[in-house]
C-alpha atoms as a PDB file:
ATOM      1  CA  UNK A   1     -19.795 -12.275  -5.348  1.00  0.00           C
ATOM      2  CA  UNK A   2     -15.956 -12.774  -6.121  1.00  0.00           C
ATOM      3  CA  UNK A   3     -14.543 -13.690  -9.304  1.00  0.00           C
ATOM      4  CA  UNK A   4     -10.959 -13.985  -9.879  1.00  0.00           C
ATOM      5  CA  UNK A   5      -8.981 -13.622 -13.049  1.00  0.00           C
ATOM      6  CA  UNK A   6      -6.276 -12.826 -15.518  1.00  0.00           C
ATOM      7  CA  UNK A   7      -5.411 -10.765 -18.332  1.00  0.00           C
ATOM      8  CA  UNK A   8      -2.710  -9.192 -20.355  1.00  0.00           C
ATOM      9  CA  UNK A   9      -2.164  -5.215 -18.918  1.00  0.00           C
ATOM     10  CA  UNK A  10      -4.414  -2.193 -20.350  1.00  0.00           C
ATOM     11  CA  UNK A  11      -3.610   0.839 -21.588  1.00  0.00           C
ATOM     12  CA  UNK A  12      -5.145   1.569 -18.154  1.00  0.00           C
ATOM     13  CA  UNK A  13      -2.520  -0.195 -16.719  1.00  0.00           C
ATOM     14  CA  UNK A  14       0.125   0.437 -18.577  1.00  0.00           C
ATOM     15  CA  UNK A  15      -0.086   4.677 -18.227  1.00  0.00           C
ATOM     16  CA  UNK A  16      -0.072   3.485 -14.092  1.00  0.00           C
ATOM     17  CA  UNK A  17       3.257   2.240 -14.667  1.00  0.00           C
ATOM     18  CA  UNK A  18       4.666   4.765 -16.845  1.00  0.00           C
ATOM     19  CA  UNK A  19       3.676   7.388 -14.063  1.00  0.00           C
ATOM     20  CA  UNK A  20       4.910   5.583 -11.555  1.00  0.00           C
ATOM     21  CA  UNK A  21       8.219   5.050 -13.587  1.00  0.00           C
ATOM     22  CA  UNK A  22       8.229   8.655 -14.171  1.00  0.00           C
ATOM     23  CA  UNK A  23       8.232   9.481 -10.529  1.00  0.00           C
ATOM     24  CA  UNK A  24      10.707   7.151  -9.393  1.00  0.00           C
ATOM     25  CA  UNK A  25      13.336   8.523 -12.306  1.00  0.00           C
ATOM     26  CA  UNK A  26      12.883  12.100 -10.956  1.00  0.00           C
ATOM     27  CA  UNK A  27      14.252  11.321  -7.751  1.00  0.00           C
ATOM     28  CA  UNK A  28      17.544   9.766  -9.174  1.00  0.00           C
ATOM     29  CA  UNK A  29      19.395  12.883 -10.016  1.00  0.00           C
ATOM     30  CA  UNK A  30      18.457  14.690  -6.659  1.00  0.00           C
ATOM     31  CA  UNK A  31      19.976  11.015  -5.136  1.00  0.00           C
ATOM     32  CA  UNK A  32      23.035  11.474  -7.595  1.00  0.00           C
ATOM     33  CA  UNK A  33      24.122  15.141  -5.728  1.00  0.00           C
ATOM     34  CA  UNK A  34      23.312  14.044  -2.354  1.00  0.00           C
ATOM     35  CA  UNK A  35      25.882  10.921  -2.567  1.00  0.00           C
ATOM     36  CA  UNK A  36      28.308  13.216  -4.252  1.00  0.00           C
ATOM     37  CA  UNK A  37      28.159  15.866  -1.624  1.00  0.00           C
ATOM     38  CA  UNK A  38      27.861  13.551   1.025  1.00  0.00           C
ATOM     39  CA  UNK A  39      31.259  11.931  -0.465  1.00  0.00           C
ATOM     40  CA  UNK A  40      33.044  15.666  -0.831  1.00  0.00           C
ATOM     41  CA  UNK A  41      31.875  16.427   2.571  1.00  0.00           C
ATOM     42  CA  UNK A  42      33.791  13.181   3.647  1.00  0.00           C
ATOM     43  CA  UNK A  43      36.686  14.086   2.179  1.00  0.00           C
ATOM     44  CA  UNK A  44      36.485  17.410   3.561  1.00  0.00           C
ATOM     45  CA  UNK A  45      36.569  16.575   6.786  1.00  0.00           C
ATOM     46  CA  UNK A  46      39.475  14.156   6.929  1.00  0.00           C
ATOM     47  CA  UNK A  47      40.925  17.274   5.679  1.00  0.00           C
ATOM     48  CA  UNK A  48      39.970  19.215   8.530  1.00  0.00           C
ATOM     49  CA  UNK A  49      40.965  16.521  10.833  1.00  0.00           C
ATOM     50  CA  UNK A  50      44.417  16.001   9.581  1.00  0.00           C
ATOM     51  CA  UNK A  51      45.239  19.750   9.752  1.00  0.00           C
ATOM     52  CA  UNK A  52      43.876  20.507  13.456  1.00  0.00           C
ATOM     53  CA  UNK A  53      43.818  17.161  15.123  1.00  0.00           C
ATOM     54  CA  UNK A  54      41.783  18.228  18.024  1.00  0.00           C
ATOM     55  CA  UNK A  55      40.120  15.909  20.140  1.00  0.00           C
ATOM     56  CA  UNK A  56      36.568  17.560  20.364  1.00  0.00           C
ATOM     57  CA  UNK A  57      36.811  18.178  16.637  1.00  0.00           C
ATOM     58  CA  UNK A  58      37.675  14.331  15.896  1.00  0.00           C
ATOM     59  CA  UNK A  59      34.915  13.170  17.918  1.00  0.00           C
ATOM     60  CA  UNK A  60      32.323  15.726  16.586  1.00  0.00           C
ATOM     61  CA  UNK A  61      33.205  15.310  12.837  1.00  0.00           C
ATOM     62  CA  UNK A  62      33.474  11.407  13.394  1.00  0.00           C
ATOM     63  CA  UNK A  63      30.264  10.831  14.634  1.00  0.00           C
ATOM     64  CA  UNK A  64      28.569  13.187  11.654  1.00  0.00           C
ATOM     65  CA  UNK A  65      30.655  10.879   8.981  1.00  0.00           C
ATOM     66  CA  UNK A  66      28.942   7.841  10.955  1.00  0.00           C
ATOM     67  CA  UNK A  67      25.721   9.228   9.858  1.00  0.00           C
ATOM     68  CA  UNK A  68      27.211  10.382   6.846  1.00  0.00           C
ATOM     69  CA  UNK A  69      28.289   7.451   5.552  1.00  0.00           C
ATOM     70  CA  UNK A  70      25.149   5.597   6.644  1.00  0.00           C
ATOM     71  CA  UNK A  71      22.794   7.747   4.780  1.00  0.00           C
ATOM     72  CA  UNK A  72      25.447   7.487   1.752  1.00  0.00           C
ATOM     73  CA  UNK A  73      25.828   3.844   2.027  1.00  0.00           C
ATOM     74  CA  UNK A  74      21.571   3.596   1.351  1.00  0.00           C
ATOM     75  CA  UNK A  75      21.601   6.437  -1.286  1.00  0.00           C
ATOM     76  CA  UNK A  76      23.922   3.941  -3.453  1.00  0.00           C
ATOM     77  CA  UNK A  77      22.226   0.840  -3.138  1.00  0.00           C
ATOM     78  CA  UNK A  78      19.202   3.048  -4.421  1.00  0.00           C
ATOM     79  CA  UNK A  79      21.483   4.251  -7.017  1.00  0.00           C
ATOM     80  CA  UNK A  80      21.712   0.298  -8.070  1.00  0.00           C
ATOM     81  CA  UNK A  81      18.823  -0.666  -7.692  1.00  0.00           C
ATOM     82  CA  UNK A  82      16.454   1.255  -8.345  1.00  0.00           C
ATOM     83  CA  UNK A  83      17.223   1.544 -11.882  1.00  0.00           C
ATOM     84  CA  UNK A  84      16.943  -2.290 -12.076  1.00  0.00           C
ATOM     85  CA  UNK A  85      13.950  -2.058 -11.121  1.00  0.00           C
ATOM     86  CA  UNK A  86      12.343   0.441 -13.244  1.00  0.00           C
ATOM     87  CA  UNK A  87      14.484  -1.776 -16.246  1.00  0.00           C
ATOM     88  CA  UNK A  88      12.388  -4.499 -15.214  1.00  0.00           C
ATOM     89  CA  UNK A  89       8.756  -2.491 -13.939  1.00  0.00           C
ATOM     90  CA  UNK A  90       9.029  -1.276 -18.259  1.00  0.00           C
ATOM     91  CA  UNK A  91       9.353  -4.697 -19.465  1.00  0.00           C
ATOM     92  CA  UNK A  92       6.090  -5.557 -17.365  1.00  0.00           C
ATOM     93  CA  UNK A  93       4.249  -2.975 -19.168  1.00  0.00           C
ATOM     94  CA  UNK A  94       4.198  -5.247 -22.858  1.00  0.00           C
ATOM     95  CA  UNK A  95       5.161  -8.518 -20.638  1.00  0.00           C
ATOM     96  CA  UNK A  96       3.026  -8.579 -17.781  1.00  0.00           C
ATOM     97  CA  UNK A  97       0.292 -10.445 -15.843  1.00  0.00           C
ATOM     98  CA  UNK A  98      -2.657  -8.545 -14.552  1.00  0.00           C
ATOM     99  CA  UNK A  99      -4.408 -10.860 -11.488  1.00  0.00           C
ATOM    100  CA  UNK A 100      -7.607  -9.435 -10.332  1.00  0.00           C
ATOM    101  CA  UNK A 101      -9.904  -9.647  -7.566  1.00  0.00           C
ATOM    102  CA  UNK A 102     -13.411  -8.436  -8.802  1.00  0.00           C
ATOM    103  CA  UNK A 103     -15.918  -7.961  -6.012  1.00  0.00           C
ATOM    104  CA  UNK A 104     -19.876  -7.231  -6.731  1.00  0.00           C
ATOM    105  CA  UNK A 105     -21.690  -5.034  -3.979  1.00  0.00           C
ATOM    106  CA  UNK A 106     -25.364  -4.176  -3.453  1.00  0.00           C
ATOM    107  CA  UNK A 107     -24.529  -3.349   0.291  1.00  0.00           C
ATOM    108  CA  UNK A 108     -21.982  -2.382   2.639  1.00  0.00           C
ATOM    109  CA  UNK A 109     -20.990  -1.504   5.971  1.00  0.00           C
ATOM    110  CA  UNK A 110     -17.885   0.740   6.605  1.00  0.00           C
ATOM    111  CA  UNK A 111     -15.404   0.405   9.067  1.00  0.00           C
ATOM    112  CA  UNK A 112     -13.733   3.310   9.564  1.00  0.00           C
ATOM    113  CA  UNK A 113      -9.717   2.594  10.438  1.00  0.00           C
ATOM    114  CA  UNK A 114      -8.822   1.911  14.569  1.00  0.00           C
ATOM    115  CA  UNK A 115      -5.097   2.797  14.524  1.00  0.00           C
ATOM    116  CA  UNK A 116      -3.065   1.854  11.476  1.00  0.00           C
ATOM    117  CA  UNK A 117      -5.429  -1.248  10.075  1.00  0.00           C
ATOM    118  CA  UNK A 118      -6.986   1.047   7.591  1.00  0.00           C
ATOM    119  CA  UNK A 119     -10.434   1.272   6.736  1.00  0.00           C
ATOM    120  CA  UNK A 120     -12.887  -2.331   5.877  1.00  0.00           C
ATOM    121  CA  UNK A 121     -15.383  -3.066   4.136  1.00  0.00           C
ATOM    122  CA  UNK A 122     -18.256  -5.736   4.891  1.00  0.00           C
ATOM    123  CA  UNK A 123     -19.881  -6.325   1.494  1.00  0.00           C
ATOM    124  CA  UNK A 124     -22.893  -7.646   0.787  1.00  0.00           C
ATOM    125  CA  UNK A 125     -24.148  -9.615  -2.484  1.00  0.00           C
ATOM    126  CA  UNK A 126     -27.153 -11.927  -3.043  1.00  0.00           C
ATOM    127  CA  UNK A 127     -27.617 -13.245   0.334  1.00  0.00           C
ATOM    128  CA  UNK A 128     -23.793 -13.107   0.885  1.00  0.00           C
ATOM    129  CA  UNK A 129     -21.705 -11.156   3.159  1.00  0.00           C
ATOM    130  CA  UNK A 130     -17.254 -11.025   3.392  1.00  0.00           C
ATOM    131  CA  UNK A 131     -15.310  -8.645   4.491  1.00  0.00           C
ATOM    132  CA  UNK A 132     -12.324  -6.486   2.720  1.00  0.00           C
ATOM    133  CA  UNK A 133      -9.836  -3.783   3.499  1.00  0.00           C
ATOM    134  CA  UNK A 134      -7.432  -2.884   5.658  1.00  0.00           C
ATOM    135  CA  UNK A 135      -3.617  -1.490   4.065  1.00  0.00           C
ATOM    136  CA  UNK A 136      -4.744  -2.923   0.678  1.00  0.00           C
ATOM    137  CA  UNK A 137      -7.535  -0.641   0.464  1.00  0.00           C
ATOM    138  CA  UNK A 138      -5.725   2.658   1.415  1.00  0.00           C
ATOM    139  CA  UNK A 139      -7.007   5.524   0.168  1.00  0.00           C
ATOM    140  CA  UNK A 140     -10.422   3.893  -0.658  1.00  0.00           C
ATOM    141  CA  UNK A 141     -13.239   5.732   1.138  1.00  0.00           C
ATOM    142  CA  UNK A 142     -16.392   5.188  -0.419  1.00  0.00           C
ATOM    143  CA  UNK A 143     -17.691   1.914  -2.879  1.00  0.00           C
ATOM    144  CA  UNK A 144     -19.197   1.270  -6.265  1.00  0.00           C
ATOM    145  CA  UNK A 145     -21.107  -1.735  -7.188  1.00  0.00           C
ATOM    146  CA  UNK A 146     -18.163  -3.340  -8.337  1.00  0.00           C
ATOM    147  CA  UNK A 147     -14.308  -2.910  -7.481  1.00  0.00           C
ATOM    148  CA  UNK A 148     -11.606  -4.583  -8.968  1.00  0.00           C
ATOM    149  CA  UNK A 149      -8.462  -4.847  -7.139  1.00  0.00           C
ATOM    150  CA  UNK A 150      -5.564  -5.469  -9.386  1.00  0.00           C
ATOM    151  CA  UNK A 151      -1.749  -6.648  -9.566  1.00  0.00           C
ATOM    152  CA  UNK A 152       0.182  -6.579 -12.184  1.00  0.00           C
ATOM    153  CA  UNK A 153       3.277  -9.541 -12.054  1.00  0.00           C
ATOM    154  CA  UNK A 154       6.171 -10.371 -14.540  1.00  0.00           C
ATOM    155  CA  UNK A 155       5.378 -12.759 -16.763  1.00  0.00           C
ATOM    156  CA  UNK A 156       6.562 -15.167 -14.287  1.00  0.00           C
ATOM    157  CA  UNK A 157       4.569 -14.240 -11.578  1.00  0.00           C
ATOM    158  CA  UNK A 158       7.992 -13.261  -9.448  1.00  0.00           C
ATOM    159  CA  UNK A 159       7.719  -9.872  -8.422  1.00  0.00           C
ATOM    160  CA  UNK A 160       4.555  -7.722  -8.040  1.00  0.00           C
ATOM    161  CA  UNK A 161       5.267  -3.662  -9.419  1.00  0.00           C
ATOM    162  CA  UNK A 162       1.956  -2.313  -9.443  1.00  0.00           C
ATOM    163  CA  UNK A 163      -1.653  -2.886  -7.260  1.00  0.00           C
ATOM    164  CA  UNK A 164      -4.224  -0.934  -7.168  1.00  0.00           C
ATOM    165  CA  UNK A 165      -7.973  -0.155  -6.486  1.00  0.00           C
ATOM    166  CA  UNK A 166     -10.574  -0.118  -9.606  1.00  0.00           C
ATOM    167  CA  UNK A 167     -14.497   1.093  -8.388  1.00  0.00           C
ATOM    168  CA  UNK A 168     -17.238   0.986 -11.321  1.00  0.00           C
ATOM    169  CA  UNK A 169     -20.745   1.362 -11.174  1.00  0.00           C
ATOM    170  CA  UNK A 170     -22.738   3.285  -9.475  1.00  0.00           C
ATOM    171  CA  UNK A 171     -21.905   4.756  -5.949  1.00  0.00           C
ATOM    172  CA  UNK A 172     -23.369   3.166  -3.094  1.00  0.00           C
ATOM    173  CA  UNK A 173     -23.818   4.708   0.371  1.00  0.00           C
ATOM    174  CA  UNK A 174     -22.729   2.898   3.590  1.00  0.00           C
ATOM    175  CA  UNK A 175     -25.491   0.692   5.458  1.00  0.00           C
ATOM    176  CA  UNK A 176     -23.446   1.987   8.181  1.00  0.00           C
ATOM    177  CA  UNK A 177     -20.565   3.120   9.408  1.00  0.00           C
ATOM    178  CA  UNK A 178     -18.336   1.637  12.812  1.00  0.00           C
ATOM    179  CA  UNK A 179     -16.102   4.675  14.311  1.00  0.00           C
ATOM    180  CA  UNK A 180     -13.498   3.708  16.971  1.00  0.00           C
ATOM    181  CA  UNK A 181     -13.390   0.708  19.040  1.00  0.00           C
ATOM    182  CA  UNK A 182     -15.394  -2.431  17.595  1.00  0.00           C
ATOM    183  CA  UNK A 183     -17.937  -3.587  19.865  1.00  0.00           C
ATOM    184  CA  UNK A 184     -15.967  -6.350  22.138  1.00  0.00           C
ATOM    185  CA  UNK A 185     -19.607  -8.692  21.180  1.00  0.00           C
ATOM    186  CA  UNK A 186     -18.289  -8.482  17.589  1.00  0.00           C
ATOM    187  CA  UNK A 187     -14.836  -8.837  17.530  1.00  0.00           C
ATOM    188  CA  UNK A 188     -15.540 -11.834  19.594  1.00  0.00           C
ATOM    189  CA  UNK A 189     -18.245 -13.211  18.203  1.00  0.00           C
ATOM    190  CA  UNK A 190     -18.461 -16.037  15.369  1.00  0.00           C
ATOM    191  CA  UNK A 191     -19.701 -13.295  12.596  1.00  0.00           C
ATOM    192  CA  UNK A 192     -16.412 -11.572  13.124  1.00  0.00           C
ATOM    193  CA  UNK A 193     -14.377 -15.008  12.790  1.00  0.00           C
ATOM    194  CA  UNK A 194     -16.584 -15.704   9.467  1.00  0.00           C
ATOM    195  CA  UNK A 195     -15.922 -11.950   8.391  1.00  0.00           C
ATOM    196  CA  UNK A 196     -11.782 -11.912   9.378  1.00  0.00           C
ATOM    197  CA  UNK A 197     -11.737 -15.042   6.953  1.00  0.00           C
ATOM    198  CA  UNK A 198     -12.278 -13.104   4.229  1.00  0.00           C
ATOM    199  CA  UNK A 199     -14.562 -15.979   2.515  1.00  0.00           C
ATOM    200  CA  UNK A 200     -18.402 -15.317   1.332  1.00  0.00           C
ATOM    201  CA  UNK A 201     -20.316 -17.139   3.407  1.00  0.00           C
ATOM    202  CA  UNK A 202     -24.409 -16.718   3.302  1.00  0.00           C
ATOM    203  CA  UNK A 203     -25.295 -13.344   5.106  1.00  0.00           C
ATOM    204  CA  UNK A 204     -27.006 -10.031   5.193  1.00  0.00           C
ATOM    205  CA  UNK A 205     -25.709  -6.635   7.138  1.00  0.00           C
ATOM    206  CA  UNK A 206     -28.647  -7.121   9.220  1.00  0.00           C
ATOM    207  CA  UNK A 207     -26.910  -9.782  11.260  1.00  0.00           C
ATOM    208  CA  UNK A 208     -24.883  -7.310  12.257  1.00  0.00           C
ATOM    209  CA  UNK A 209     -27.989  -5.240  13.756  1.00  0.00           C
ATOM    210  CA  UNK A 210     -27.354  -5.815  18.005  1.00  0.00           C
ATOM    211  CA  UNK A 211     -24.272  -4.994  17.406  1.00  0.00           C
ATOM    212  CA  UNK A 212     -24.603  -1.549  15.305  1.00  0.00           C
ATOM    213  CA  UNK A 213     -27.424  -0.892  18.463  1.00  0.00           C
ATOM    214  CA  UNK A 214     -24.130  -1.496  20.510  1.00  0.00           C
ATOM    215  CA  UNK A 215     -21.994   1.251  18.871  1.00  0.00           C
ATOM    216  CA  UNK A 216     -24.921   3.697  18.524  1.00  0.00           C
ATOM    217  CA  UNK A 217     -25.087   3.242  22.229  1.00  0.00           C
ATOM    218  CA  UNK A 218     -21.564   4.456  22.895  1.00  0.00           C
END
């Protein structure tokens, strides 16, 4: 049902990181003129302050440098980092580790996301069930017979600069699908402690049957 492996990155991979590269360089100019005018409008008004020392105008243009120089303070430590980063994000593009997670599906039930958890998945594969999802799977709304969920690492396995989703196959359709509020029978039952440990264990999605009658009720 799960195999795990590595591999050296695709071309696949590889165009993921240049676009993602890409993106991140575009903002750095735009960053450049905000921390300059954020540093002239500093300047500007100590200016102002020195030539009409007025109390309401100190206080007023102090606290707006207070914000000022907060927002300018974070713009440069972008500034130096950021390009670090992308320095070391290209080097992982001929360097790299790709780890991935490759799960095969012949059933699943859908949970749709309850707040901010983000959609999961209970999968189903020769007579085993587990259970995926959550922020890791954001964006994913519908399954394949196989995805693939990859990381790509530095060669030292240090720093992670790129995960993403992978579905091949053919498209499946949900067994079902839980909206809203999981049935309190579930979440407390020991299905849902085999499921949250995110292990195959031997299964079917008709197991969860009572408690599908259970949402269908509501």
């Amino acid at each position: 049902m799960i195999t795990e492996y590595e591999r050296a990155p695709t071309e696949k991979d590889k165009k993921a990181l240049m676009k993602e590269i890409t993106f991140a360089e575009s903002f750095l100019p735009r960053t450049q003129k905000l921390a300059i005018f954020k540093f002239l409008g500093l300047i500007l008004f100590a200016l102002v302050i020195f030539a009409y020392p007025k109390t309401w105008l100190i206080v007023l243009l102090s606290i707006i440098s207070f914000f000022m120089i907060w927002m300018l303070i974070l713009e440069i430590k972008d500034l130096i980092k950021v390009p670090k980063f992308l320095s070391a994000k290209r080097a992982v593009i001929d360097s790299g580790i790709v780890q991935v997670k490759e799960f095969k599906i012949d059933r699943y039930i859908k949970i749709k996301s309850y707040g901010d958890e983000g959609d999961r998945f209970i999968l189903e594969h020769n007579g085993q069930l587990t259970m995926v999802g959550g922020q890791d799977f954001d964006g994913v709304r519908k399954l394949k017979n196989k995805i693939k969920y990859i990381d790509i690492m530095d060669s030292e396995k240090r720093s992670y600069y790129h995960t993403r989703i992978d579905k091949e196959g053919n498209s499946l359709e949900p067994f079902f699908v839980f909206k809203g509020k999981l049935p309190d029978e579930l979440m407390n039952s020991v299905l849902w402690n085999n499921l949250a440990e995110q292990v195959p264990f031997a299964g079917k999605l008709e197991d969860l049957t009572p408690y599908i009658k259970e949402q269908e009720r509501k």
